[in-house]
C-alpha atoms as a PDB file:
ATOM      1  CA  UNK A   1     111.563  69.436  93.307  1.00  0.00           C
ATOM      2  CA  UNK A   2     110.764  71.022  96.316  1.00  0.00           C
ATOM      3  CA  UNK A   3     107.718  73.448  96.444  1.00  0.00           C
ATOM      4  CA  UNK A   4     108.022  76.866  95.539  1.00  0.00           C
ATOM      5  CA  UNK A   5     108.520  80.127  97.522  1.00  0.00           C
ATOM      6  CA  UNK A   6     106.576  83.059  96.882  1.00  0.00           C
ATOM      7  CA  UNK A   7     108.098  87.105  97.022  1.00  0.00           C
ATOM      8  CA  UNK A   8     104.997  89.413  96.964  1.00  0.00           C
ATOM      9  CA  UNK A   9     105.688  92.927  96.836  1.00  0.00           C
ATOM     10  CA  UNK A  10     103.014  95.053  97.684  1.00  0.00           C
ATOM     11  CA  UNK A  11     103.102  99.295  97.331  1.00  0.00           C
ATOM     12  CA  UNK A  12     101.559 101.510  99.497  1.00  0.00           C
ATOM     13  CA  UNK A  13     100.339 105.268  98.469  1.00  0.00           C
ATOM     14  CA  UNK A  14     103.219 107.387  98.278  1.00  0.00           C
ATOM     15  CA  UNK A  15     104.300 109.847 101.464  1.00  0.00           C
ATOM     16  CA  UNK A  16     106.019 112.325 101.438  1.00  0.00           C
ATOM     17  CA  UNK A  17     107.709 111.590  97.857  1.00  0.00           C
ATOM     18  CA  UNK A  18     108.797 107.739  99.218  1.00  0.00           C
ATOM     19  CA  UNK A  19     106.958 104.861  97.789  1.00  0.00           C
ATOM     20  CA  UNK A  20     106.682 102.417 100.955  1.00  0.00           C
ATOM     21  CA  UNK A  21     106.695  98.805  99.981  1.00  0.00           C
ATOM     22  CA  UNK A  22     106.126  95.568 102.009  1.00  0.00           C
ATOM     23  CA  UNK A  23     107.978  92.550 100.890  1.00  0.00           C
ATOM     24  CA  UNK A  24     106.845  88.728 101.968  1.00  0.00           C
ATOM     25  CA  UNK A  25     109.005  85.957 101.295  1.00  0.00           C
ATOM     26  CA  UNK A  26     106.427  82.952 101.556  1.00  0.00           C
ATOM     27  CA  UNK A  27     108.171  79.420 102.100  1.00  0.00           C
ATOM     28  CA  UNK A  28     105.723  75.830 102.411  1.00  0.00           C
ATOM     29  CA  UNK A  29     105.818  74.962 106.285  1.00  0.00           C
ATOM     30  CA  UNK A  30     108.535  77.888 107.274  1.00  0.00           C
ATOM     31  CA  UNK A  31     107.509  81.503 108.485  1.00  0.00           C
ATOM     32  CA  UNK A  32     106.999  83.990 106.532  1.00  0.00           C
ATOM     33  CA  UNK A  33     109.845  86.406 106.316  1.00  0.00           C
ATOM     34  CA  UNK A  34     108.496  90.296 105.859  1.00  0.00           C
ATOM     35  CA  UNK A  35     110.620  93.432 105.061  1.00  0.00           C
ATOM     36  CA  UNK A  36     109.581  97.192 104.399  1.00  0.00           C
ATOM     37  CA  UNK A  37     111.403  99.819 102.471  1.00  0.00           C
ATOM     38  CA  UNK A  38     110.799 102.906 101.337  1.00  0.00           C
ATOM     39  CA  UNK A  39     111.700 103.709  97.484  1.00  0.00           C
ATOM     40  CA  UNK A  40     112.179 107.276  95.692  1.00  0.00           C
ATOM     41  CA  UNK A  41     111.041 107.336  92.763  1.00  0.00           C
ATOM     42  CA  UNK A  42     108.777 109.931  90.600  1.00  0.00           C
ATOM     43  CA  UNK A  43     108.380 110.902  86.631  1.00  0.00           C
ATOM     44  CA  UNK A  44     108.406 114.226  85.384  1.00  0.00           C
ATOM     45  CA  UNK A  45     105.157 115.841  84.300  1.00  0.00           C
ATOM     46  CA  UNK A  46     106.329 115.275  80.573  1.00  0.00           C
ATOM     47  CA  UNK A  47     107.515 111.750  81.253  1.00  0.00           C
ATOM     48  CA  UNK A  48     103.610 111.367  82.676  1.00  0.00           C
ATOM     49  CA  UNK A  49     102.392 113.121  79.520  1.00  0.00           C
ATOM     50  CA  UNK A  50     105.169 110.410  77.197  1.00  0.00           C
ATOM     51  CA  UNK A  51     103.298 107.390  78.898  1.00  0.00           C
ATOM     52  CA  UNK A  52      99.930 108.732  78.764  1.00  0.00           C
ATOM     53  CA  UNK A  53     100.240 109.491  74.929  1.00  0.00           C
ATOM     54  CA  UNK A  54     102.196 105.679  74.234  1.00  0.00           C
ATOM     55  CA  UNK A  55      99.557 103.789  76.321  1.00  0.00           C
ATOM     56  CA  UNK A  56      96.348 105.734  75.127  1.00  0.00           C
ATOM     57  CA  UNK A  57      97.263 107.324  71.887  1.00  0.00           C
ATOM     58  CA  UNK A  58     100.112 105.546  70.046  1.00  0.00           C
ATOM     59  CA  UNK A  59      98.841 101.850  70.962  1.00  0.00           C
ATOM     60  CA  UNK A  60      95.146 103.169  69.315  1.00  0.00           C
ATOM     61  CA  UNK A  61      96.929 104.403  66.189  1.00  0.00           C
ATOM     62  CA  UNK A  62     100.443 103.465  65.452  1.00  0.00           C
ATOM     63  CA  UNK A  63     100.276 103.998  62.345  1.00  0.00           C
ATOM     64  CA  UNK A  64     100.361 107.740  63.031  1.00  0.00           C
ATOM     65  CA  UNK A  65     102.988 108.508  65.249  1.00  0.00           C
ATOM     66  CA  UNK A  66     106.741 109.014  64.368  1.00  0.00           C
ATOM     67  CA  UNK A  67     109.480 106.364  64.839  1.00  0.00           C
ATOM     68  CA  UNK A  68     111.734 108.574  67.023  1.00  0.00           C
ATOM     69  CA  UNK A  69     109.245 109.618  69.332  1.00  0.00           C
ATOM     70  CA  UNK A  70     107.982 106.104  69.689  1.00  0.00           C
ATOM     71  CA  UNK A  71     111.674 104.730  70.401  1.00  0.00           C
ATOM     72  CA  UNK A  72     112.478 107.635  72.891  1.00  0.00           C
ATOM     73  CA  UNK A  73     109.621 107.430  74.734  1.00  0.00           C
ATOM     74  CA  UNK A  74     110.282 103.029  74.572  1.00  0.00           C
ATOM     75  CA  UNK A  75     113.726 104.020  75.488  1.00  0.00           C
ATOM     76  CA  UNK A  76     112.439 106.560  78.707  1.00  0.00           C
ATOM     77  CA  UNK A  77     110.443 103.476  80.037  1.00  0.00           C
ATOM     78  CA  UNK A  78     112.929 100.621  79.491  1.00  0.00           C
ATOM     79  CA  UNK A  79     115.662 102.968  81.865  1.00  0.00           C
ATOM     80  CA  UNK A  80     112.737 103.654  84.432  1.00  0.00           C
ATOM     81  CA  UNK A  81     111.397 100.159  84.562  1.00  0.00           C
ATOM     82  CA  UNK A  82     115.251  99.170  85.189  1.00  0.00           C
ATOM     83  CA  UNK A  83     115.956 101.987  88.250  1.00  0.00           C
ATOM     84  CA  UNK A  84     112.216 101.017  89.483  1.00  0.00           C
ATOM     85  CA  UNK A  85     113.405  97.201  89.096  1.00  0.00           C
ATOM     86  CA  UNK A  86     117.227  98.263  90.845  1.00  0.00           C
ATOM     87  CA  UNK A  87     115.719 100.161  93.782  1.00  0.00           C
ATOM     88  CA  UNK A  88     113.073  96.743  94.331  1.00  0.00           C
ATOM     89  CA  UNK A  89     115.816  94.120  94.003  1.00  0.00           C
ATOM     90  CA  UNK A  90     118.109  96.633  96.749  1.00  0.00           C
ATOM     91  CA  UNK A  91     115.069  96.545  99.125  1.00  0.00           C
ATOM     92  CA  UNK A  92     114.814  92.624  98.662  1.00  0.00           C
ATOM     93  CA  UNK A  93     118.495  92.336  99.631  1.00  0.00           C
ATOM     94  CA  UNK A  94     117.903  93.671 102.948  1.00  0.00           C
ATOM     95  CA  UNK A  95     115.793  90.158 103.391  1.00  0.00           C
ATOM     96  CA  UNK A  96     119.387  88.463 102.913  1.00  0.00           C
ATOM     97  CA  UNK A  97     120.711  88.558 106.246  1.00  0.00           C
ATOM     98  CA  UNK A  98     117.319  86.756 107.571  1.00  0.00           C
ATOM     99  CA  UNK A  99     117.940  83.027 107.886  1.00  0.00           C
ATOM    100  CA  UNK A 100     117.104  80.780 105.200  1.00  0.00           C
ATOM    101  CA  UNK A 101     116.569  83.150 102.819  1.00  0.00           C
ATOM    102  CA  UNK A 102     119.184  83.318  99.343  1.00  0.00           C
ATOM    103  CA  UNK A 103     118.564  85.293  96.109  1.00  0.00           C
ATOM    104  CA  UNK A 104     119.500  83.783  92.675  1.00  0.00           C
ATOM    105  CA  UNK A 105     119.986  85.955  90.414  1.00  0.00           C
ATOM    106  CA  UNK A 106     120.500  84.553  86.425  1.00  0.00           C
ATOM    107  CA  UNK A 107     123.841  84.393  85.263  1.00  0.00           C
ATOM    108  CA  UNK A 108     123.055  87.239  82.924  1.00  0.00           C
ATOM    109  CA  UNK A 109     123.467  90.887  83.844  1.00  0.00           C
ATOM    110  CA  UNK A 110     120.063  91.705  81.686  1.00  0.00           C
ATOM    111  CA  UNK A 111     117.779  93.230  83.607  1.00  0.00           C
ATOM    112  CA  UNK A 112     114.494  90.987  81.622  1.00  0.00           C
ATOM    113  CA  UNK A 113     115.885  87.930  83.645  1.00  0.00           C
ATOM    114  CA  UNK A 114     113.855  86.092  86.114  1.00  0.00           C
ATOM    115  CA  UNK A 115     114.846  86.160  89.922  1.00  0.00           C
ATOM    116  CA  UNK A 116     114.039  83.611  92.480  1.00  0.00           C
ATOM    117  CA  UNK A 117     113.881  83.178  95.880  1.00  0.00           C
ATOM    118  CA  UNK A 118     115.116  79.599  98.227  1.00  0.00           C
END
């Protein structure tokens, strides 16, 4: 099996409401193939709040918390982590056209799958 290659995605502070990030595709004796994108994306001050209260409050004391908050606020970060995820993966695509570079994605559509880079 040939070594691996490495994608590092780095962010930068946001400007101007654009998240840049700097992608490096790092292959064993080949150049290293860099991209930059910019990516919109922001949370609402009560999504901030949700995620503040799940990672601080709810994860100290579950036991006190209601079911359907828990699952909504689960629900909020599973369809953020996915658009944040979407808007990464686009950005990586823009590497395609570079030579030697091909994404494989998993045969399933889920968005918990792994990605790799050849």
């Amino acid at each position: 099996m040939p070594p691996a290659a490495t994608l590092s995605i780095r962010q930068h502070p946001p400007f101007n409401g654009q998240y840049p990030i700097r992608l490096t595709l790092k292959r064993p004796d080949q150049p290293d193939i860099e991209a930059e994108a910019n990516i919109a994306f922001a949370l609402t001050a009560q999504s901030q709040e949700d995620l503040r209260w799940y990672m601080e409050d709810y994860l100290q004391n579950p036991e006190s918390s209601e079911d359907v908050q828990v699952a909504q606020i689960e629900q909020m970060m599973r369809e953020r982590g996915e658009e944040l995820y979407q808007k990464v993966l686009a950005a990586i695509l823009i590497m395609a056209p570079l030579p030697s570079f091909r994404l494989r994605m998993p045969e399933s559509s889920a968005m918990d799958g792994d990605m790799s880079v050849a």
